[in-house]
N, C-alpha and C. Protein backbone atom coordinates (compact mmCIF):
# COMPACT_ATOMS: atom_id res chain seq x y z
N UNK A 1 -14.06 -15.72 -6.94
CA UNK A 1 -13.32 -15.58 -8.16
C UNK A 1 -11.84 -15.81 -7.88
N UNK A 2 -11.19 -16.41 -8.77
CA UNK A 2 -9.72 -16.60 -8.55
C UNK A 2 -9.00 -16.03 -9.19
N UNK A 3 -8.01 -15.55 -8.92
CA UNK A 3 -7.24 -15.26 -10.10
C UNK A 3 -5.63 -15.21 -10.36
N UNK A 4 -5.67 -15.80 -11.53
CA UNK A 4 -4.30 -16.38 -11.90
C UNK A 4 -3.32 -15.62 -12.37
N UNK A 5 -2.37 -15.82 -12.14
CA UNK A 5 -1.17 -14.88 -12.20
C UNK A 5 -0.25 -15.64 -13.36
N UNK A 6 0.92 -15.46 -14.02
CA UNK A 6 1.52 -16.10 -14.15
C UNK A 6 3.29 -15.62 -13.65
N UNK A 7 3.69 -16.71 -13.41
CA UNK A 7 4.61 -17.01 -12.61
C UNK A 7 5.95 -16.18 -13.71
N UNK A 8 6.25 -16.57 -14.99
CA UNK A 8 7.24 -15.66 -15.57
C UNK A 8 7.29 -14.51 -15.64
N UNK A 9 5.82 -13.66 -15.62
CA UNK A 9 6.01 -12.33 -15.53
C UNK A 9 6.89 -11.02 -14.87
N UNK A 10 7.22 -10.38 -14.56
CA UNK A 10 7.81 -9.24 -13.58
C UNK A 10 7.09 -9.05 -13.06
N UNK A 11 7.03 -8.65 -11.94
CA UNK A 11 6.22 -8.02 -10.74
C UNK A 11 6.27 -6.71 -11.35
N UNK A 12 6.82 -5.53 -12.25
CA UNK A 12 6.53 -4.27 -12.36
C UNK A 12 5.28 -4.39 -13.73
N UNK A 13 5.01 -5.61 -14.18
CA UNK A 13 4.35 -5.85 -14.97
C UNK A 13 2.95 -5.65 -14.50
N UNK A 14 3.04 -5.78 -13.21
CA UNK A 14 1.15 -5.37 -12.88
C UNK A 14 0.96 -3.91 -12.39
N UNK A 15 -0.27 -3.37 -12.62
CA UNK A 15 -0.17 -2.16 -12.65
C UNK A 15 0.15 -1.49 -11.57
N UNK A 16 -0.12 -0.18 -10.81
CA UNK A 16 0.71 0.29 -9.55
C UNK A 16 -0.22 -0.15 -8.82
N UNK A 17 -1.57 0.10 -9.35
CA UNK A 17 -2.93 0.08 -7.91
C UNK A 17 -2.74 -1.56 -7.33
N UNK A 18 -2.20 -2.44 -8.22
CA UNK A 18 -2.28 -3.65 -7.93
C UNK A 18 -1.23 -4.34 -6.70
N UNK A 19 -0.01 -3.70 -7.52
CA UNK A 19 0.83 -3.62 -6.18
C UNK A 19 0.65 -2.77 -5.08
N UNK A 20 0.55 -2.11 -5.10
CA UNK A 20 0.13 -1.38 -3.96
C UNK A 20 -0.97 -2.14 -2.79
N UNK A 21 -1.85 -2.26 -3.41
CA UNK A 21 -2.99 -3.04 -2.63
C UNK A 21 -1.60 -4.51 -2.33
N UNK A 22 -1.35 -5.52 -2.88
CA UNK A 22 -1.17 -6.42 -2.46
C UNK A 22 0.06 -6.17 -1.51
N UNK A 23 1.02 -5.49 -1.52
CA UNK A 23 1.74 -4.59 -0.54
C UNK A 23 0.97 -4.31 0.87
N UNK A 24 0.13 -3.68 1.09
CA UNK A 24 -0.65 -3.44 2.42
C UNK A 24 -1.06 -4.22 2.86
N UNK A 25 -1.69 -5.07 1.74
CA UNK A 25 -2.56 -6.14 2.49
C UNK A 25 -1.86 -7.12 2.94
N UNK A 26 -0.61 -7.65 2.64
CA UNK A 26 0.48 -8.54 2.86
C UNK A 26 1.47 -7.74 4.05
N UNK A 27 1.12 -6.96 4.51
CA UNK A 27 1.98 -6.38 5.41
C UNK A 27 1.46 -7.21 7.15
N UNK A 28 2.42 -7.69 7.66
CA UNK A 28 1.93 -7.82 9.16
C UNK A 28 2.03 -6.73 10.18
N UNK A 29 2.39 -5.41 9.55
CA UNK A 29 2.68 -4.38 10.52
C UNK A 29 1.10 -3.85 10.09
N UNK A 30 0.28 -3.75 9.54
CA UNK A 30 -0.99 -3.37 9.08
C UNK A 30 -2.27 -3.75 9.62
N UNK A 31 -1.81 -4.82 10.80
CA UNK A 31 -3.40 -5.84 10.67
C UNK A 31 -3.88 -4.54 11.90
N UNK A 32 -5.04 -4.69 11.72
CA UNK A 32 -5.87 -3.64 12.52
C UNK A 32 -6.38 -2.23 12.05
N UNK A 33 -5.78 -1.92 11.05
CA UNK A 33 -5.50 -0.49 10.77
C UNK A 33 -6.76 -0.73 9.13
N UNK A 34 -7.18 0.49 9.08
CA UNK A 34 -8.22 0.59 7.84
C UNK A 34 -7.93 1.83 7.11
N UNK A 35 -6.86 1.27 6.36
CA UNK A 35 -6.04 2.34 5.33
C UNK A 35 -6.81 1.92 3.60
N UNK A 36 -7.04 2.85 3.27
CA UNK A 36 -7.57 3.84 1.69
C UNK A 36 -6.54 4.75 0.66
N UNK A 37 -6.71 3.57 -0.48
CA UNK A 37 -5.59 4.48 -1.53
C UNK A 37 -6.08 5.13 -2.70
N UNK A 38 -4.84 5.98 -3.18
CA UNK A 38 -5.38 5.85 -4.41
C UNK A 38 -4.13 6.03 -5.18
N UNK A 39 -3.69 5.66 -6.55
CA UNK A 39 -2.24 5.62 -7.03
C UNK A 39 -2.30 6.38 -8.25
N UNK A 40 -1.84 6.86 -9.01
CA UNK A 40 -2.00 7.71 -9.98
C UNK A 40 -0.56 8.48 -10.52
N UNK A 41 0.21 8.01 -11.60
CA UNK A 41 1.10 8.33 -12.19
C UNK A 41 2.20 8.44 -10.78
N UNK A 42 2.56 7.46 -10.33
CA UNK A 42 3.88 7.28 -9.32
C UNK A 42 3.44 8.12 -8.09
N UNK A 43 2.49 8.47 -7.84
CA UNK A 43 2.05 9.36 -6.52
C UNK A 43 0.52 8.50 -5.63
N UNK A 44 1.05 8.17 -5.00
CA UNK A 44 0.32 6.88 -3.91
C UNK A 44 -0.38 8.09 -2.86
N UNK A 45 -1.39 7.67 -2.55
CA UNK A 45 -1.99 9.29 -1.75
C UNK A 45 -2.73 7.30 -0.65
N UNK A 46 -2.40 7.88 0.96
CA UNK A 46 -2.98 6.84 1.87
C UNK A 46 -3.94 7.93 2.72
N UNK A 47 -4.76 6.99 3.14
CA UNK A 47 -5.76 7.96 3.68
C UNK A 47 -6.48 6.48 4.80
N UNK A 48 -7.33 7.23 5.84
CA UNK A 48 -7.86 6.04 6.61
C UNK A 48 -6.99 6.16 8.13
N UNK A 49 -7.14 5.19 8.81
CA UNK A 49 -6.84 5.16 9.88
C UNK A 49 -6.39 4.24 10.45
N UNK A 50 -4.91 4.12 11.13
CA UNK A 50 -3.92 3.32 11.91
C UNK A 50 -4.13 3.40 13.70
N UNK A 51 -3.93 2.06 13.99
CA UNK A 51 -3.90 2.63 15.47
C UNK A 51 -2.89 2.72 16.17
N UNK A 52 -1.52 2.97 15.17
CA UNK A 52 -0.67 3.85 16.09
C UNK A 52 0.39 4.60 15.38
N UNK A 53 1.82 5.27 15.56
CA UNK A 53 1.77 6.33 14.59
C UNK A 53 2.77 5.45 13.97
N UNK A 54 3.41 3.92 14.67
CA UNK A 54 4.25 2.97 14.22
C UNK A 54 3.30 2.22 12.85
N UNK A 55 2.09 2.15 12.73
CA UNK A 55 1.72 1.96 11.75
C UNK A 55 1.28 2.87 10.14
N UNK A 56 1.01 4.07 10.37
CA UNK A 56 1.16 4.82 9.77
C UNK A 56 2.56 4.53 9.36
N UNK A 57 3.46 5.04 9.82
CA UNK A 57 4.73 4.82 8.86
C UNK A 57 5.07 3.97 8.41
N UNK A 58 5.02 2.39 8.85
CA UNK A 58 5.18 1.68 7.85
C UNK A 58 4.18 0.89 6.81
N UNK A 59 2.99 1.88 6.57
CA UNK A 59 2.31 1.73 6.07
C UNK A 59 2.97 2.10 4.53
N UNK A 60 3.61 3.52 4.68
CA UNK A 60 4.46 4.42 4.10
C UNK A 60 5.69 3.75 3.58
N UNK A 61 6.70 3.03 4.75
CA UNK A 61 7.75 1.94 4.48
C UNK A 61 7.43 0.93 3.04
N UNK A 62 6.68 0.50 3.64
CA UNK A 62 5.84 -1.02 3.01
C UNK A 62 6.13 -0.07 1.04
N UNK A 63 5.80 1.13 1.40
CA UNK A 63 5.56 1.24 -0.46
C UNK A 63 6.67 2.03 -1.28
N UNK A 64 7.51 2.13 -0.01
CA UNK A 64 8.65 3.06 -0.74
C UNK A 64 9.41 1.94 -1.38
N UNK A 65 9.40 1.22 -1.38
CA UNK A 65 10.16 -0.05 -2.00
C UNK A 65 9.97 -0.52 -3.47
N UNK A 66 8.22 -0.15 -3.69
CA UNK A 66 7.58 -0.59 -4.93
C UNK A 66 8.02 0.07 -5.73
N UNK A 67 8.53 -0.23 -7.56
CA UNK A 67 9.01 0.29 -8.58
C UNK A 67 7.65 0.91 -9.11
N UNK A 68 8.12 2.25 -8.99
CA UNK A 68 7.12 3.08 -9.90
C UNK A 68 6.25 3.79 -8.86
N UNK A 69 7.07 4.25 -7.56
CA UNK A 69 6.70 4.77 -6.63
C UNK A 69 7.19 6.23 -6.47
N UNK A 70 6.79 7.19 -6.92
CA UNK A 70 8.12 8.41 -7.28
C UNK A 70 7.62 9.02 -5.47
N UNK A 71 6.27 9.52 -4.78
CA UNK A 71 5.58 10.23 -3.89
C UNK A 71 4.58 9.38 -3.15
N UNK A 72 4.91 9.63 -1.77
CA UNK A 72 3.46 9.17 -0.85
C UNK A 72 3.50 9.99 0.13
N UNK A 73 2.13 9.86 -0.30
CA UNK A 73 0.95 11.41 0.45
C UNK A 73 0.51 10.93 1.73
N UNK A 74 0.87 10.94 2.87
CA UNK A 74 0.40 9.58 3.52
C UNK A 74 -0.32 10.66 4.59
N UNK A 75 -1.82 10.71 4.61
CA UNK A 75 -2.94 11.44 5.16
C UNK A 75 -3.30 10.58 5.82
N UNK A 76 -3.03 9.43 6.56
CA UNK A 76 -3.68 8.47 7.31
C UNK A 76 -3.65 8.91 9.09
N UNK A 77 -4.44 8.84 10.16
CA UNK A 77 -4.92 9.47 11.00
C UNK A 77 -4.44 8.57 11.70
N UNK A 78 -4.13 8.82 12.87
CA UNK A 78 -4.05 7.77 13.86
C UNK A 78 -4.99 7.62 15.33
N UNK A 79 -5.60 6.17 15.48
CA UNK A 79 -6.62 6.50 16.77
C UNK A 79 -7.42 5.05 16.23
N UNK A 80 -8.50 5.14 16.97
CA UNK A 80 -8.93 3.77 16.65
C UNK A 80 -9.57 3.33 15.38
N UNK A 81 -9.25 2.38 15.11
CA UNK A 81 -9.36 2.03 13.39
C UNK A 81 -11.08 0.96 13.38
């Protein structure tokens, strides 16, 4: 399935879960790591597991940036992913 975006929109125009996901997944500090969200009225809760504690945090980094980010809960474990 593809799916099309359009190019004039705002980026705060898609919803949080959306950014969020494309945020992590676009991160190169992330590859290895098997991190789990969930977003809900400006409070990002991460969960899952990093393999080191440099990824955990900028797992955390990566979303403090996103508009409409008020809290992150960041429960993510560190050890082998």
């Amino acid at each position: 399935m593809v799916q099309l975006t359009r190019v004039d929109e705002p980026v705060d125009a898609y919803p949080l879960t959306f950014r969020v996901a494309r945020a992590l997944r676009s991160s190169p500090y992330l590859h290895g790591s098997s991190i789990l969200f969930s977003a809900k009225s400006g409070v990002v809760t991460l969960r899952g597991t990093a393999v080191s504690y440099y990824q955990k945090q900028m797992a955390q980094e990566v979303l403090q940036k996103l508009a409409d980010v008020d809290e992150i809960d960041n429960r993510i474990e560190v050890g082998i992913a």
